[in-house]
Protein backbone atom coordinates (compact mmCIF):
# COMPACT_ATOMS: atom_id res chain seq x y z
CA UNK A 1 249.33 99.25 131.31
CA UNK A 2 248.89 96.37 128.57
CA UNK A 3 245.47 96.47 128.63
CA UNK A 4 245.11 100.57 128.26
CA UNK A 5 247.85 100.74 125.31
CA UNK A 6 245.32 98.25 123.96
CA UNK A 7 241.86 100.10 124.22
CA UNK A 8 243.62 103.54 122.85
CA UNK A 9 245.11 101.46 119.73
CA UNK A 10 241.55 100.58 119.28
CA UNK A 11 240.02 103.68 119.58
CA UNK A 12 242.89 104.82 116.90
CA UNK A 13 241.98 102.09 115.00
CA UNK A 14 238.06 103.04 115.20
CA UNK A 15 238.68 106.82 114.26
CA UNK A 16 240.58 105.44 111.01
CA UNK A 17 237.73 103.49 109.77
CA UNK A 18 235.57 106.58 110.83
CA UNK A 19 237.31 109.04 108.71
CA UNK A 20 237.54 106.39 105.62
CA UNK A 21 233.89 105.67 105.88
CA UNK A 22 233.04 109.39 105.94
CA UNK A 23 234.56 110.05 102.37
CA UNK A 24 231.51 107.65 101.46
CA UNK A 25 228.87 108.61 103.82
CA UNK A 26 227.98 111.55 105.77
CA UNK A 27 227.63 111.43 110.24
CA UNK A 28 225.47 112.71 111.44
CA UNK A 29 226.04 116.23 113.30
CA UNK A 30 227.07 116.26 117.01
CA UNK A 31 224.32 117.43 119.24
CA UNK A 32 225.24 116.86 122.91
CA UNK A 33 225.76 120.27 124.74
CA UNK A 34 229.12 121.85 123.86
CA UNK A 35 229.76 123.87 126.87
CA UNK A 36 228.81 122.93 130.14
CA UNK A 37 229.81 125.14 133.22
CA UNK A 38 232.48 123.58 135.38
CA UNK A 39 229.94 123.11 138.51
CA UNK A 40 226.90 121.94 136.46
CA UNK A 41 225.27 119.07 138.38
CA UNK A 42 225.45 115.67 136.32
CA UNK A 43 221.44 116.08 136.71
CA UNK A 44 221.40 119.42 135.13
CA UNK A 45 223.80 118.45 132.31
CA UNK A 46 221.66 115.04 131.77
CA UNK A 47 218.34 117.12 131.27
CA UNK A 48 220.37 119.52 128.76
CA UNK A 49 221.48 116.22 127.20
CA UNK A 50 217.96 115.11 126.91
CA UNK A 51 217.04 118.18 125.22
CA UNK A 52 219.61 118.47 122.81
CA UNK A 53 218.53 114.78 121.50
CA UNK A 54 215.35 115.83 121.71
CA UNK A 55 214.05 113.10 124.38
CA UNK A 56 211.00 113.81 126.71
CA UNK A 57 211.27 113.76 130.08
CA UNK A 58 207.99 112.15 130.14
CA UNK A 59 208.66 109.29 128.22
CA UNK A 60 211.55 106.78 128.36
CA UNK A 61 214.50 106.51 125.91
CA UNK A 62 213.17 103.58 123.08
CA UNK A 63 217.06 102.56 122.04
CA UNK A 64 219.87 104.53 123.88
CA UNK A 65 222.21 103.77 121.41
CA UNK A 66 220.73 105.29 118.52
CA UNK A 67 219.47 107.88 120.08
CA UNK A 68 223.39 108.36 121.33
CA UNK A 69 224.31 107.11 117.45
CA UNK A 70 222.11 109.78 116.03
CA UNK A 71 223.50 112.41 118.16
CA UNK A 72 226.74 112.18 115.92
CA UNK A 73 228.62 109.59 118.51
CA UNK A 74 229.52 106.76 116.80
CA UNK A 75 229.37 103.78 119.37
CA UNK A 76 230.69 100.58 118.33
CA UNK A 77 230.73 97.04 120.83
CA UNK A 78 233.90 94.79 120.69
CA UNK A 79 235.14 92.08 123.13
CA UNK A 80 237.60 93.97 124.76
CA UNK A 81 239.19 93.66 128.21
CA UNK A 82 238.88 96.71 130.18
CA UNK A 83 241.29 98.14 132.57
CA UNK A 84 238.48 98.29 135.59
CA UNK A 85 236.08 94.79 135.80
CA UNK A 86 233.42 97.50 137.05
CA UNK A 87 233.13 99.04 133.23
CA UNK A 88 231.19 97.70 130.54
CA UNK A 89 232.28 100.93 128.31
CA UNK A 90 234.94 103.30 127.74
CA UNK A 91 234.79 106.90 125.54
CA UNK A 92 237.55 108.70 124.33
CA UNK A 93 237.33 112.18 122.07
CA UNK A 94 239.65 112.06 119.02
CA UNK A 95 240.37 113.96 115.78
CA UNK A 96 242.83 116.55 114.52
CA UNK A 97 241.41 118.73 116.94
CA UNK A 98 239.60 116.18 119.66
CA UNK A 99 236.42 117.00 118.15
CA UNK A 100 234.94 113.59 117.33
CA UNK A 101 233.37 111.61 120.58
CA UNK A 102 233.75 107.39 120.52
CA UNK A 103 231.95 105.29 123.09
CA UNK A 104 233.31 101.49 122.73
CA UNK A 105 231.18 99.72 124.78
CA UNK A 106 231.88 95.09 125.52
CA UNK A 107 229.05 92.71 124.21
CA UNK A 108 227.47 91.68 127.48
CA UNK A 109 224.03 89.81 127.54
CA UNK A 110 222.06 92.28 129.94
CA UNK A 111 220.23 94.79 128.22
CA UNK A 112 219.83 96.79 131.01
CA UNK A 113 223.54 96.90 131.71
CA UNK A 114 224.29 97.83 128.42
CA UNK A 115 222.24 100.79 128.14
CA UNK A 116 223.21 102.22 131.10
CA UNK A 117 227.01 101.89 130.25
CA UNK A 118 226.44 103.44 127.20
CA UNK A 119 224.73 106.37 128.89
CA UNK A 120 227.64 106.25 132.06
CA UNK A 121 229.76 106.99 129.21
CA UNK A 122 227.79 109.69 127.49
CA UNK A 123 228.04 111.50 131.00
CA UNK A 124 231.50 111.29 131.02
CA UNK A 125 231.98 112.53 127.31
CA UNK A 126 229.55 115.30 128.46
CA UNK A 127 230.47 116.30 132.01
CA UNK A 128 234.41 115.45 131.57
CA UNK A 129 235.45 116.79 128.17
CA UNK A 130 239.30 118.26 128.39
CA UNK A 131 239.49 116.73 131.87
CA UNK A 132 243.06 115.24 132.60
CA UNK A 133 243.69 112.25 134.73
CA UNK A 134 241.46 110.97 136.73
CA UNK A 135 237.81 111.80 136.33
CA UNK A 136 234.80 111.31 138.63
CA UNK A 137 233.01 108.40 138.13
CA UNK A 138 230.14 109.17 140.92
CA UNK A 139 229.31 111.96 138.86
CA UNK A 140 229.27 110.00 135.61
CA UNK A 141 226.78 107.24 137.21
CA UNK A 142 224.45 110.20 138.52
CA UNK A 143 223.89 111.34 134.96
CA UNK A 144 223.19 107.93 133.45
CA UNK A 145 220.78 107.91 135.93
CA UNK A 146 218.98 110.82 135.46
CA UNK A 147 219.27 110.33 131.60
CA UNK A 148 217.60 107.25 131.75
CA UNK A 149 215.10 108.29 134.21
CA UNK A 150 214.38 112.19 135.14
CA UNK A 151 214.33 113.10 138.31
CA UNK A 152 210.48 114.28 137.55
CA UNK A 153 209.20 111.42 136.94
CA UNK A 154 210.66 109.25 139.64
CA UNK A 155 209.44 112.07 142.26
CA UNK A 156 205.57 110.95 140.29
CA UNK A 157 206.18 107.75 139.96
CA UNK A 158 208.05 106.33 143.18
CA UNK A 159 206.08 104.01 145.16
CA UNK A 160 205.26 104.74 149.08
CA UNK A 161 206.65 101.48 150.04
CA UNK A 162 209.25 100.24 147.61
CA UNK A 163 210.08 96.69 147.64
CA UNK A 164 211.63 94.49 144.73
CA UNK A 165 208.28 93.35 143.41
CA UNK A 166 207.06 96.98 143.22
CA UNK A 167 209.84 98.73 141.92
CA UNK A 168 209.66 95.88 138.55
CA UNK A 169 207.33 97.93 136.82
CA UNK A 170 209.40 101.01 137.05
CA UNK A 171 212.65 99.03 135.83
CA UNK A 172 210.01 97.42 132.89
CA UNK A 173 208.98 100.74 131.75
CA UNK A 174 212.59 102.88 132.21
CA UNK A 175 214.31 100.13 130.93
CA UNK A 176 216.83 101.13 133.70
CA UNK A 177 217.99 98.08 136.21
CA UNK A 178 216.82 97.65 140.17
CA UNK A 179 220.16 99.00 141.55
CA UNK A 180 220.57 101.71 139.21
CA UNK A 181 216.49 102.55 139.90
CA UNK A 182 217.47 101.77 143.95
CA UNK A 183 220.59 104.50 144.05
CA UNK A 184 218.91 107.30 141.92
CA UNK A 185 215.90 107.41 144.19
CA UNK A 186 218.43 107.62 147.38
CA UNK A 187 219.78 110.67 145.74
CA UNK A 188 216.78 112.13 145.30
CA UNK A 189 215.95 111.67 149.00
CA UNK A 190 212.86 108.79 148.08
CA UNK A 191 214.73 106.26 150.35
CA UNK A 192 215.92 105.98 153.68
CA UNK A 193 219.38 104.83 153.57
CA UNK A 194 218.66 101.46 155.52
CA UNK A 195 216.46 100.51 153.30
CA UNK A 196 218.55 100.87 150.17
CA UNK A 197 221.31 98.31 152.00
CA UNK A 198 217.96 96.04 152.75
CA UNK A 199 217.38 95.94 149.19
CA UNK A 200 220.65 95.44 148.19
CA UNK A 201 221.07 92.69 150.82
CA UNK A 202 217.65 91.14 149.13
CA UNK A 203 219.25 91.41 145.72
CA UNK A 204 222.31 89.84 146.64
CA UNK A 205 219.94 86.73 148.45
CA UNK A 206 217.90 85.76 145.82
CA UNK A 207 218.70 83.85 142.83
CA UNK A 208 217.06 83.06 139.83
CA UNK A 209 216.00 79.42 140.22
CA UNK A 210 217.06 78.43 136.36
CA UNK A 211 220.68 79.75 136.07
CA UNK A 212 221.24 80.02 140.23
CA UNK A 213 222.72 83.70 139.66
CA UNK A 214 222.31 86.03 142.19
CA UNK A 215 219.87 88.86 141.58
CA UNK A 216 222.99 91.15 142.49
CA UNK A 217 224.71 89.77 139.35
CA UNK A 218 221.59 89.01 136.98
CA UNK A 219 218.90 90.65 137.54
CA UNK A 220 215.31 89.32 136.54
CA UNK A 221 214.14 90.32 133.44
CA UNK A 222 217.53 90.29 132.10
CA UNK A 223 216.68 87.81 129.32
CA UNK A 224 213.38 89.80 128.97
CA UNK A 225 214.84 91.35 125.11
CA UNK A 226 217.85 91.61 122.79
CA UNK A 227 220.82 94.03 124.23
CA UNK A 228 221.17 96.75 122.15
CA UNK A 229 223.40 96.91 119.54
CA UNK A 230 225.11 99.78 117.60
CA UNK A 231 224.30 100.42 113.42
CA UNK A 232 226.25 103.72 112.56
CA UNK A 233 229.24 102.61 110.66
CA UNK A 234 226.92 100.17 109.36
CA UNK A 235 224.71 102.14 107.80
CA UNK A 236 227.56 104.30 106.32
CA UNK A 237 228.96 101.43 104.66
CA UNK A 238 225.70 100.46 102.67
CA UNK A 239 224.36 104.13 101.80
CA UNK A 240 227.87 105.52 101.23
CA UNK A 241 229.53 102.57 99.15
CA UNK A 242 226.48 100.59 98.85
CA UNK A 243 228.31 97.61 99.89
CA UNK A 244 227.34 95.43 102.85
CA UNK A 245 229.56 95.70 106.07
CA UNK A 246 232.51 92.63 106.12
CA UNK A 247 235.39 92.70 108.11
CA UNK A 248 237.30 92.27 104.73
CA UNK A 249 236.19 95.42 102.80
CA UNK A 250 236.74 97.75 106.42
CA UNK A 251 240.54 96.24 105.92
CA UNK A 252 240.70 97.34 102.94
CA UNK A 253 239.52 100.61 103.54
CA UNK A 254 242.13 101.62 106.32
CA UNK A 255 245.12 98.65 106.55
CA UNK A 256 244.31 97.37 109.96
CA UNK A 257 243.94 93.27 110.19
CA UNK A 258 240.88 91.73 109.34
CA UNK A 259 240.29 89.62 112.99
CA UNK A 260 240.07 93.45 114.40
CA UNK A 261 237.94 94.63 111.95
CA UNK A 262 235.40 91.74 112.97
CA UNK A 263 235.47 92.25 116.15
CA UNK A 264 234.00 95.77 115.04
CA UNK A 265 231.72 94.29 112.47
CA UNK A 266 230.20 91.44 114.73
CA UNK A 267 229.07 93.78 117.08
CA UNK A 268 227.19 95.52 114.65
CA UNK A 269 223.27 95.51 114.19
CA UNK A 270 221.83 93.80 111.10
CA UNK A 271 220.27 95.72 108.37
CA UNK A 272 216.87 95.25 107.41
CA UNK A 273 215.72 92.64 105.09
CA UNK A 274 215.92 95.41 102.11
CA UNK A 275 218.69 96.94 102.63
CA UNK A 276 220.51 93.12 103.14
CA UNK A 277 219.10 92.37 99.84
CA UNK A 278 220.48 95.42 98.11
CA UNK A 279 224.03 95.17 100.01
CA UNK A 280 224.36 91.70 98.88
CA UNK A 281 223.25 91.88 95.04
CA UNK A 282 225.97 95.03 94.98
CA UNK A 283 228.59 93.19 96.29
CA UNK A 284 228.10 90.20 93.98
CA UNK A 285 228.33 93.14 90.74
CA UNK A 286 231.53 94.52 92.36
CA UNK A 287 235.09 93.14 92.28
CA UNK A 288 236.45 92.29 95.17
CA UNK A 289 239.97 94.21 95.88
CA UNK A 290 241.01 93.81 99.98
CA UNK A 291 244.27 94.23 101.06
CA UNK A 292 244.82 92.51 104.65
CA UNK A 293 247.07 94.72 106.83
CA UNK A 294 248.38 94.45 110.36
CA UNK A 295 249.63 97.34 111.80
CA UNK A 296 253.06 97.17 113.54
């Protein structure tokens, strides 16, 4: 398919500007769990996950993405079209020796969606590494869930008599979205199964008054804060070559067309007001030498 030739000429295309950035700038090391037993639970393998990034159970994950950045997977967010309208995110392993994890996730505007794509994906880079052809996506969605929200702490924290009202504090706090919250506490055996297609059905009725989406589609809060974004290759630009991150100087750097390379750069997050400062005044004291290439 079109649109699959597409996302692994992308992924290629990320893994170049990887490797060129890394003569500059060192990643950091990767610390998700290298072997996991063939029948593993996706709960199991989350919790390992969680304790190789060294996240608490107890407490919920601040920023998934640099937590997931700083566990040596570079993540980066570009308008793409994906082959399935149910994924926000794709991950691929690459390298010499398929070593080096990528999670390329679309810019949407829901926080919550985002971060639980991104994890989706981790599970998948986790659970599914080496796997050929199809892989299992139900397994995958059970270990964003858990990542996002152990199992322990829902069996503390789940309300006697969930509704939509009460389960908004546990979304607020998880950062995790009402369906995702809904179908991990069915698994767990907190829900009856009628109830979970009564809530459904409820968040497929109601609509927020000032855009008239369905709850299904948008949930409330969604507006609530910023979607994350990622700030890896960022970073490595403006420690390693002390030079601020432009869709021009990543060109030059590996020969791929500018109007990719911001795609990449425009779904980067911004530096800090120092580091912005610095970038800029080293930019102005350096010549500017791009070569714009499109690959054939």
């Amino acid at each position: 398919m079109a649109e699959i030739d597409a996302l692994a000429s992308f992924a290629e295309m990320s893994f170049e500007l990887l490797e060129s950035l890394s003569k500059y700038a060192t990643r950091p090391p990767l610390r998700i769990p290298r072997k996991i037993k063939s029948d593993i639970s996706p709960e199991d393998a989350a919790r390992a996950t969680r304790a190789a990034l060294d996240l608490p159970e107890e407490d919920p994950i601040p920023h998934v993405i640099h937590a997931v950045e700083r566990a040596g997977i570079p993540v980066l967010m570009a308008d793409m079209e994906l082959h399935d309208a149910r994924h926000d995110a794709y991950s691929v392993w690459g390298g010499d020796f398929q070593e080096q994890p990528l999670i390329v996730a679309k810019p949407v505007n829901s926080w919550e969606r985002v971060r639980w794509s991104v994890a989706h994906e981790l599970g998948h880079l986790v659970l599914h590494r080496g796997t050929t052809g199809e892989v299992d996506e139900g397994e995958a969605n059970r270990f964003a869930n858990e990542f996002l929200y152990p199992s322990e702490m829902l069996l503390l924290e789940w309300p006697e008599a969930p509704t939509l009202t009460s389960l908004m504090p546990l979304k607020q706090r998880w950062q995790i979205s009402l369906a995702a919250l809904i179908k991990h506490a069915q698994a767990n055996g907190l829900i009856e199964d009628y109830r979970v297609s009564g809530l459904f059905k409820q968040l497929s009725a109601r609509k927020d008054p000032s855009t008239g989406v369905t709850w299904r589609i948008q949930e409330p809060g969604w507006s609530d804060q910023q979607p994350e974004r990622p700030r890896l290759i960022s970073a490595m630009a403006e420690r390693g070559m002390e030079r601020s991150p432009t869709p021009e100087l990543f060109s030059s750097l590996t020969g791929w067309a500018v109007d990719l390379m911001e795609n990449v750069v425009s779904g980067q997050r911004s530096a800090p007001a120092v580091e912005q400062m610095r970038a800029k005044q080293s930019n102005e004291s350096l010549p500017a030498n791009v070569i714009a290439l499109r690959r054939a």
